[in-house]
Protein backbone atom coordinates (compact mmCIF):
# COMPACT_ATOMS: atom_id res chain seq x y z
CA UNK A 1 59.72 5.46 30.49
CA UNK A 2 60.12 2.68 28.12
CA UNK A 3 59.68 3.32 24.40
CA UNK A 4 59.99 -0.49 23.22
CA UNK A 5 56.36 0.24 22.33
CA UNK A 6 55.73 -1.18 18.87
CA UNK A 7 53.93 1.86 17.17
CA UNK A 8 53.53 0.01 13.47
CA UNK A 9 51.51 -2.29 16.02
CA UNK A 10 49.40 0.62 17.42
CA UNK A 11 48.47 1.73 13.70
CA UNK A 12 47.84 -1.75 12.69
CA UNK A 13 45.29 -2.06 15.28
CA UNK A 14 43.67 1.65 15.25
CA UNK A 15 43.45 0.90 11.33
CA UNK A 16 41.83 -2.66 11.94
CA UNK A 17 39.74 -1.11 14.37
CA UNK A 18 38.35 2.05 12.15
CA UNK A 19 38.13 -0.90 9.37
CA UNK A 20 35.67 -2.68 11.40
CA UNK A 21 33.71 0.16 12.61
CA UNK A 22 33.37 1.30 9.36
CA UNK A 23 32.25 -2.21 8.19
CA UNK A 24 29.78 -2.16 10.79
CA UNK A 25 28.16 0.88 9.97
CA UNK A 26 28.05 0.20 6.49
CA UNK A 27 26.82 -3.47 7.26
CA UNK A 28 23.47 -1.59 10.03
CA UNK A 29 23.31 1.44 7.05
CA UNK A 30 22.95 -1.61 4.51
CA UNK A 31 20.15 -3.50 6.97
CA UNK A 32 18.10 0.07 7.70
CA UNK A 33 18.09 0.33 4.02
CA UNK A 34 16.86 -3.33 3.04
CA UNK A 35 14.47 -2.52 5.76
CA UNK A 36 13.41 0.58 4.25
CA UNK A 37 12.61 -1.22 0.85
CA UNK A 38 10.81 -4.20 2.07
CA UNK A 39 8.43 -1.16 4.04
CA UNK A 40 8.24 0.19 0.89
CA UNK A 41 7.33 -3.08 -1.07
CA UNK A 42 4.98 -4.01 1.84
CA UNK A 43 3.19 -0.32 1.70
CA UNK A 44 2.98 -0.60 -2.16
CA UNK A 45 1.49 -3.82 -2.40
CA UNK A 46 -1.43 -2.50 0.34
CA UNK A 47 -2.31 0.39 -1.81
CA UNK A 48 -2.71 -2.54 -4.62
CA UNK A 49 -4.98 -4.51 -2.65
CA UNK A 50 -6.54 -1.29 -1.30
CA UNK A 51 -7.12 -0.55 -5.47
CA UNK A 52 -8.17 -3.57 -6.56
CA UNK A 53 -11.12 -3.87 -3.91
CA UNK A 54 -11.97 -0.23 -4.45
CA UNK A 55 -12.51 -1.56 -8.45
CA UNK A 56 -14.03 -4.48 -7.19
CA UNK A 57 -16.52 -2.09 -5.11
CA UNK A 58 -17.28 0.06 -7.73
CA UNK A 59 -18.24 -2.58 -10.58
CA UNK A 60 -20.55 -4.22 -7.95
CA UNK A 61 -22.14 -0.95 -6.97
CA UNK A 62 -22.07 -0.59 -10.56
CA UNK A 63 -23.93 -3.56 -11.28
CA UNK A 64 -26.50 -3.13 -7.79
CA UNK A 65 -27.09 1.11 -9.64
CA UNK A 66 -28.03 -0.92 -13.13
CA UNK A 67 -30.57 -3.47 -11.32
CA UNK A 68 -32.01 -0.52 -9.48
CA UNK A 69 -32.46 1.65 -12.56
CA UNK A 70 -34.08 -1.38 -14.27
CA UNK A 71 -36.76 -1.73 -11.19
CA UNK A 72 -36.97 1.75 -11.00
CA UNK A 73 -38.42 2.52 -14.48
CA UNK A 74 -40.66 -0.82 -14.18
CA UNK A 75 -42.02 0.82 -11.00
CA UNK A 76 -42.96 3.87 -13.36
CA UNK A 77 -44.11 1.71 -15.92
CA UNK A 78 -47.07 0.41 -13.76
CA UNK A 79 -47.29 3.98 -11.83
CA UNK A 80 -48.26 5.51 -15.22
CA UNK A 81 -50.31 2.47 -15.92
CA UNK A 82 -52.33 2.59 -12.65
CA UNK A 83 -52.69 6.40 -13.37
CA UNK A 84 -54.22 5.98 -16.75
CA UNK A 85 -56.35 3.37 -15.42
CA UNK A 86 -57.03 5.63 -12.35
CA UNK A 87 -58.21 8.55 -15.07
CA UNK A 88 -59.98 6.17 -17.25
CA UNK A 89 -62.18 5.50 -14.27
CA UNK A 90 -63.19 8.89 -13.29
């Protein structure tokens, strides 16, 4: 057996190696996580769209309850006027 074998080789090269495989995982750990915020970002910014048309939504039904309220007590404006005019008859 031949031990010419250059072993300060062997740990140069199973350090390199560990080096990059550590550099690799930190460099997929580093994308997951970038991925992770822009999910984040993207999710956030759809519950402030969501909230803004849910205000939008409930100032127009706000306005539509206002108009109805304002025909509604016209409607009982000339419903108590027809009935007075209905019991002036009789």
């Amino acid at each position: 057996m031949n031990n010419d074998f250059p072993w300060p080789l062997a740990v140069m090269i199973i350090c390199t190696s560990a080096a990059v495989f550590a550099a690799g995982a930190f460099i997929i750990y580093q994308a997951f996580a970038t991925w992770r915020a822009k999910m984040s970002i993207a999710r956030e910014e759809a519950y402030k769209r969501l909230a803004e048309q849910s205000i939008q939504a409930q100032q127009r039904i706000s306005q539509e309850m206002e108009l109805v309220m304002t025909e509604l007590s016209q409607v009982q404006k000339q419903a108590s006027e027809m009935e007075r005019l209905l019991k002036s008859v009789e």
